[in-house]
C-alpha atoms as a PDB file:
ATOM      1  CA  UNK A   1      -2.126   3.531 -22.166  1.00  0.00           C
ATOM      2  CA  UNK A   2      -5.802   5.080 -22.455  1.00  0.00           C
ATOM      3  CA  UNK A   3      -7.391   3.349 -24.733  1.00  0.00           C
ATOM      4  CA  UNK A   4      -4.979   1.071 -25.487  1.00  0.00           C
ATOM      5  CA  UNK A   5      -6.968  -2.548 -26.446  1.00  0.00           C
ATOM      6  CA  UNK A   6     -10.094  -0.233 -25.707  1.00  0.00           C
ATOM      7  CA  UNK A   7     -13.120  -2.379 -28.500  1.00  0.00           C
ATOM      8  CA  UNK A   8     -10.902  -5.465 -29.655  1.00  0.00           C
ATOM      9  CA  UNK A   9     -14.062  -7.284 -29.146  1.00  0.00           C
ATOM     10  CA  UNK A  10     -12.352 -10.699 -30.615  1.00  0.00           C
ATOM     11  CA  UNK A  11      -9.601 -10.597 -28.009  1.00  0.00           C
ATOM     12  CA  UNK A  12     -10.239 -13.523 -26.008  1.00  0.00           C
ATOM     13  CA  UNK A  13      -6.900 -14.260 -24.325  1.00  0.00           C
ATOM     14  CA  UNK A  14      -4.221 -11.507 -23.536  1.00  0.00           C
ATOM     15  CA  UNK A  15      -0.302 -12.192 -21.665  1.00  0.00           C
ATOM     16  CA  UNK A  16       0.710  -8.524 -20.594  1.00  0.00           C
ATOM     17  CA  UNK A  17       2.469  -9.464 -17.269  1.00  0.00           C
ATOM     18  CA  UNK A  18       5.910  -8.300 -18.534  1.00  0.00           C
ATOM     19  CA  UNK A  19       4.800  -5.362 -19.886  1.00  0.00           C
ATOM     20  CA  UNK A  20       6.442  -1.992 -18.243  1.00  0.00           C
ATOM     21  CA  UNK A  21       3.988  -0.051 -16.962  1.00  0.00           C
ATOM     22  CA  UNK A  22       6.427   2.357 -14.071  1.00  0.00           C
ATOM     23  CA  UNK A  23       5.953   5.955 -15.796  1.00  0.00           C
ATOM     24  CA  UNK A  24       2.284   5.017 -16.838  1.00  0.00           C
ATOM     25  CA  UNK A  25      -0.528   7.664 -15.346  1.00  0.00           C
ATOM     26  CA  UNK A  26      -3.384   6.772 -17.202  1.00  0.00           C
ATOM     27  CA  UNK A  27      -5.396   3.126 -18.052  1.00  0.00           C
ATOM     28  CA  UNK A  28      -8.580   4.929 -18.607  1.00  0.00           C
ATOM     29  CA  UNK A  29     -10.743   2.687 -20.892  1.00  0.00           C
ATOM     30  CA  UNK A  30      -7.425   0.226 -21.334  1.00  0.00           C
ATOM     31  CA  UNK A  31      -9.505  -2.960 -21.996  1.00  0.00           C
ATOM     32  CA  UNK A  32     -13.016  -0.859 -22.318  1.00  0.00           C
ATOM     33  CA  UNK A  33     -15.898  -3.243 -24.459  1.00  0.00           C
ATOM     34  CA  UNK A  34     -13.004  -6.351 -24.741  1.00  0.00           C
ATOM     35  CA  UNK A  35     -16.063  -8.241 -24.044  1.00  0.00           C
ATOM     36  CA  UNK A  36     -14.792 -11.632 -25.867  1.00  0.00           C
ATOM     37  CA  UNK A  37     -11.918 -11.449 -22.815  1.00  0.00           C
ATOM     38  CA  UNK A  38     -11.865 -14.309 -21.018  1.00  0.00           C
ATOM     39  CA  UNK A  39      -7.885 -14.620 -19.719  1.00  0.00           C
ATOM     40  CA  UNK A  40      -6.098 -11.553 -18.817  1.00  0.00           C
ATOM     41  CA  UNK A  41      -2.843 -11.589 -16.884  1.00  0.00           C
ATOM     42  CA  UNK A  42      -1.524  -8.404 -15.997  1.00  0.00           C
ATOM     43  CA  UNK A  43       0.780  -7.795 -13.296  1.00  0.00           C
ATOM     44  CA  UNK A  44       0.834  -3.527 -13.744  1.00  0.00           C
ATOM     45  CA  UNK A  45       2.824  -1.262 -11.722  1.00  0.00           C
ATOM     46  CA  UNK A  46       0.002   1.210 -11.184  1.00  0.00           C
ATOM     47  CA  UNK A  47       1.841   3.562  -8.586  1.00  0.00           C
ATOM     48  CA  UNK A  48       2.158   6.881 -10.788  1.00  0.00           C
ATOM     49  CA  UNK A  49      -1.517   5.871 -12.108  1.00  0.00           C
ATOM     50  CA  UNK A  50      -4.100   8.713 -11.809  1.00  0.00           C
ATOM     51  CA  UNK A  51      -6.862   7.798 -14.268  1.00  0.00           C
ATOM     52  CA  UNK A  52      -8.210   3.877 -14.429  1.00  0.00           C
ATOM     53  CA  UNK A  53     -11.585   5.055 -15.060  1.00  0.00           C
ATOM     54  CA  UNK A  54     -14.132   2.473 -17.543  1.00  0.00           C
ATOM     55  CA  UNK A  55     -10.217   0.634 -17.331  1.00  0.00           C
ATOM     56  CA  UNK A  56     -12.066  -3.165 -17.794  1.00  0.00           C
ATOM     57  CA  UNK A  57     -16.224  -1.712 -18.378  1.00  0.00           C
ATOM     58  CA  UNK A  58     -17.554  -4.444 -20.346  1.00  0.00           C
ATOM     59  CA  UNK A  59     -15.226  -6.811 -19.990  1.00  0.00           C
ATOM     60  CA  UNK A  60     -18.230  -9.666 -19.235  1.00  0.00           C
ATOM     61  CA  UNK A  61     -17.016 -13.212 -20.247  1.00  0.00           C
ATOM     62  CA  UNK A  62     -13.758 -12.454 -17.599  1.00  0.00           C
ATOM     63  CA  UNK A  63     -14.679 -14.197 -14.324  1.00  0.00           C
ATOM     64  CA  UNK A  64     -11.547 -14.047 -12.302  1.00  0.00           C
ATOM     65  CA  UNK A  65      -8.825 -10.648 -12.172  1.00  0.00           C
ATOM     66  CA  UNK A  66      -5.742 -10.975 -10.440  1.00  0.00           C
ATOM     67  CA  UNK A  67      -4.342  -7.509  -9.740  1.00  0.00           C
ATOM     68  CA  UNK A  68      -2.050  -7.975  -6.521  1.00  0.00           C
ATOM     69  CA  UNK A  69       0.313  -6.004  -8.592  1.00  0.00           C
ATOM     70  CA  UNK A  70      -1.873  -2.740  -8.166  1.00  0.00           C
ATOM     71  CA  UNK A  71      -0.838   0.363  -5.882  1.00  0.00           C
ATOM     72  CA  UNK A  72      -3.880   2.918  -6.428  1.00  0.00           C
ATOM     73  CA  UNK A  73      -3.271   5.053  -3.272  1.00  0.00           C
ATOM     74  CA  UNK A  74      -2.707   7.773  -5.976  1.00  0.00           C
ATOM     75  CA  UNK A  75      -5.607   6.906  -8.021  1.00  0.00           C
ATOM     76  CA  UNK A  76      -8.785   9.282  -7.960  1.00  0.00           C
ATOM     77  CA  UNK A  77     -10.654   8.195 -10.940  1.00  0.00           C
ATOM     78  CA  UNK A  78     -12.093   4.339 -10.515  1.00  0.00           C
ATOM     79  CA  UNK A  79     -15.733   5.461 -12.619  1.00  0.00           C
ATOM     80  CA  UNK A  80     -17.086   2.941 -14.362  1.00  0.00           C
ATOM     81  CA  UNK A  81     -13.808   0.450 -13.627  1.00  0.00           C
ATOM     82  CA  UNK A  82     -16.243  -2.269 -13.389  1.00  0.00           C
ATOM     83  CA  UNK A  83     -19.317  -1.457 -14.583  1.00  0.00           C
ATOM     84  CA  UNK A  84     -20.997  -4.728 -17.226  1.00  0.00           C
ATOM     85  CA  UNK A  85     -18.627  -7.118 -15.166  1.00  0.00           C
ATOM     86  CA  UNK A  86     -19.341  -9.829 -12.787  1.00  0.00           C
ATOM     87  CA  UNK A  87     -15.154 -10.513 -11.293  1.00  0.00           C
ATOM     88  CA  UNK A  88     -13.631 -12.514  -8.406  1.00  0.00           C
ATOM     89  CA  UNK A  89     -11.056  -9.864  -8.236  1.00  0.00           C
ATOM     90  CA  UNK A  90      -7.796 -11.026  -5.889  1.00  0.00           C
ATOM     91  CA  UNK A  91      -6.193  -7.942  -5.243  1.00  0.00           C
ATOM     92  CA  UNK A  92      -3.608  -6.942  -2.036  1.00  0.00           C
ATOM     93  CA  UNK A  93      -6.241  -4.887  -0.083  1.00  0.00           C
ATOM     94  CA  UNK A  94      -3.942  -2.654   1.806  1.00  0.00           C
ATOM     95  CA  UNK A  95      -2.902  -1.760  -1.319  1.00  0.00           C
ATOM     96  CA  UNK A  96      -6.132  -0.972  -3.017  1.00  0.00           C
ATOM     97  CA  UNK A  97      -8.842   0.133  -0.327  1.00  0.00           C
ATOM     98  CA  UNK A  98      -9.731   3.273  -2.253  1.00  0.00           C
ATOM     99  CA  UNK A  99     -10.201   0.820  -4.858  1.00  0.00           C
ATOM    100  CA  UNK A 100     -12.595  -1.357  -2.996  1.00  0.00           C
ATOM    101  CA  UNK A 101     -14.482   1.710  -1.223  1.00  0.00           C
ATOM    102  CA  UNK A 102     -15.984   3.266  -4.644  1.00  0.00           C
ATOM    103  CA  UNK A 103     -16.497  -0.037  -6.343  1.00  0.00           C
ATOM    104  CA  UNK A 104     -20.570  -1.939  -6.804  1.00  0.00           C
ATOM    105  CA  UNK A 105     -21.362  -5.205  -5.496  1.00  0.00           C
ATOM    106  CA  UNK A 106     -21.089  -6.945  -8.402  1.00  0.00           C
ATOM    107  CA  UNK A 107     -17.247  -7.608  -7.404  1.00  0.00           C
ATOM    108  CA  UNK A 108     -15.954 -10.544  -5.039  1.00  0.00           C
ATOM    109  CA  UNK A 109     -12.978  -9.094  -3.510  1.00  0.00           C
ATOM    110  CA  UNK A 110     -10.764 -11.844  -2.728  1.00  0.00           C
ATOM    111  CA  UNK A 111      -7.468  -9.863  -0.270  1.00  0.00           C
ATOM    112  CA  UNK A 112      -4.423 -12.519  -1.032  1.00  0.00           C
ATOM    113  CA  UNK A 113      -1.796  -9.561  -0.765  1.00  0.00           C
ATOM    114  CA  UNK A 114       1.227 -10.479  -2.582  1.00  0.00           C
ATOM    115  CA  UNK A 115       0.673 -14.128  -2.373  1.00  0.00           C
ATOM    116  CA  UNK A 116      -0.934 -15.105  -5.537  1.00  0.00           C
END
């Protein structure tokens, strides 16, 4: 999935919470410079994920993230993830603390575990 809607700098709105993500391993650049993206609902299996590096850089109209959905325990490349974004990002922090160690300031974390 590198790549994948990586400079579809129209995309405003984008539905992907049914979308199979279980054998995935890499979301590097994924929604990279998607800076018109305002509504994103995801709800990823990231558990085999490896690579989610520059995954949402850019992405500056979208104000709130909800990725409760995320495992990155096996993650090791989060550089860039975030960079040219200003999120409330409501993530399951047991979940995602490697996440939330290597990530700026420019981030509200928001812990709601699996109850969003």
């Amino acid at each position: 999935m590198n790549s994948m809607f990586r400079d579809c700098e129209l995309l405003t709105s984008l539905d992907l919470s049914h979308l199979d993500t279980s054998l995935v391993t890499d979301m590097s650049y994924m929604f990279s410079n998607c800076n018109s993206l305002i509504e994103l609902k995801i709800e990823f299996n990231t558990e085999k994920v490896h690579y989610m590096n520059s995954m949402f850089n850019s992405c500056s109209q979208l104000k709130e993230l909800n990725i409760c959905s995320f495992n990155t325990q096996f993650c090791n490349n989060f550089d860039h993830i975030f960079d040219g974004c200003k999120l409330e990002l409501y993530l399951n922090e047991k979940n995602c603390s490697n996440l939330i160690e290597k990530n700026p300031s420019n981030i509200n974390y928001h812990d709601v575990g699996m109850n969003l």
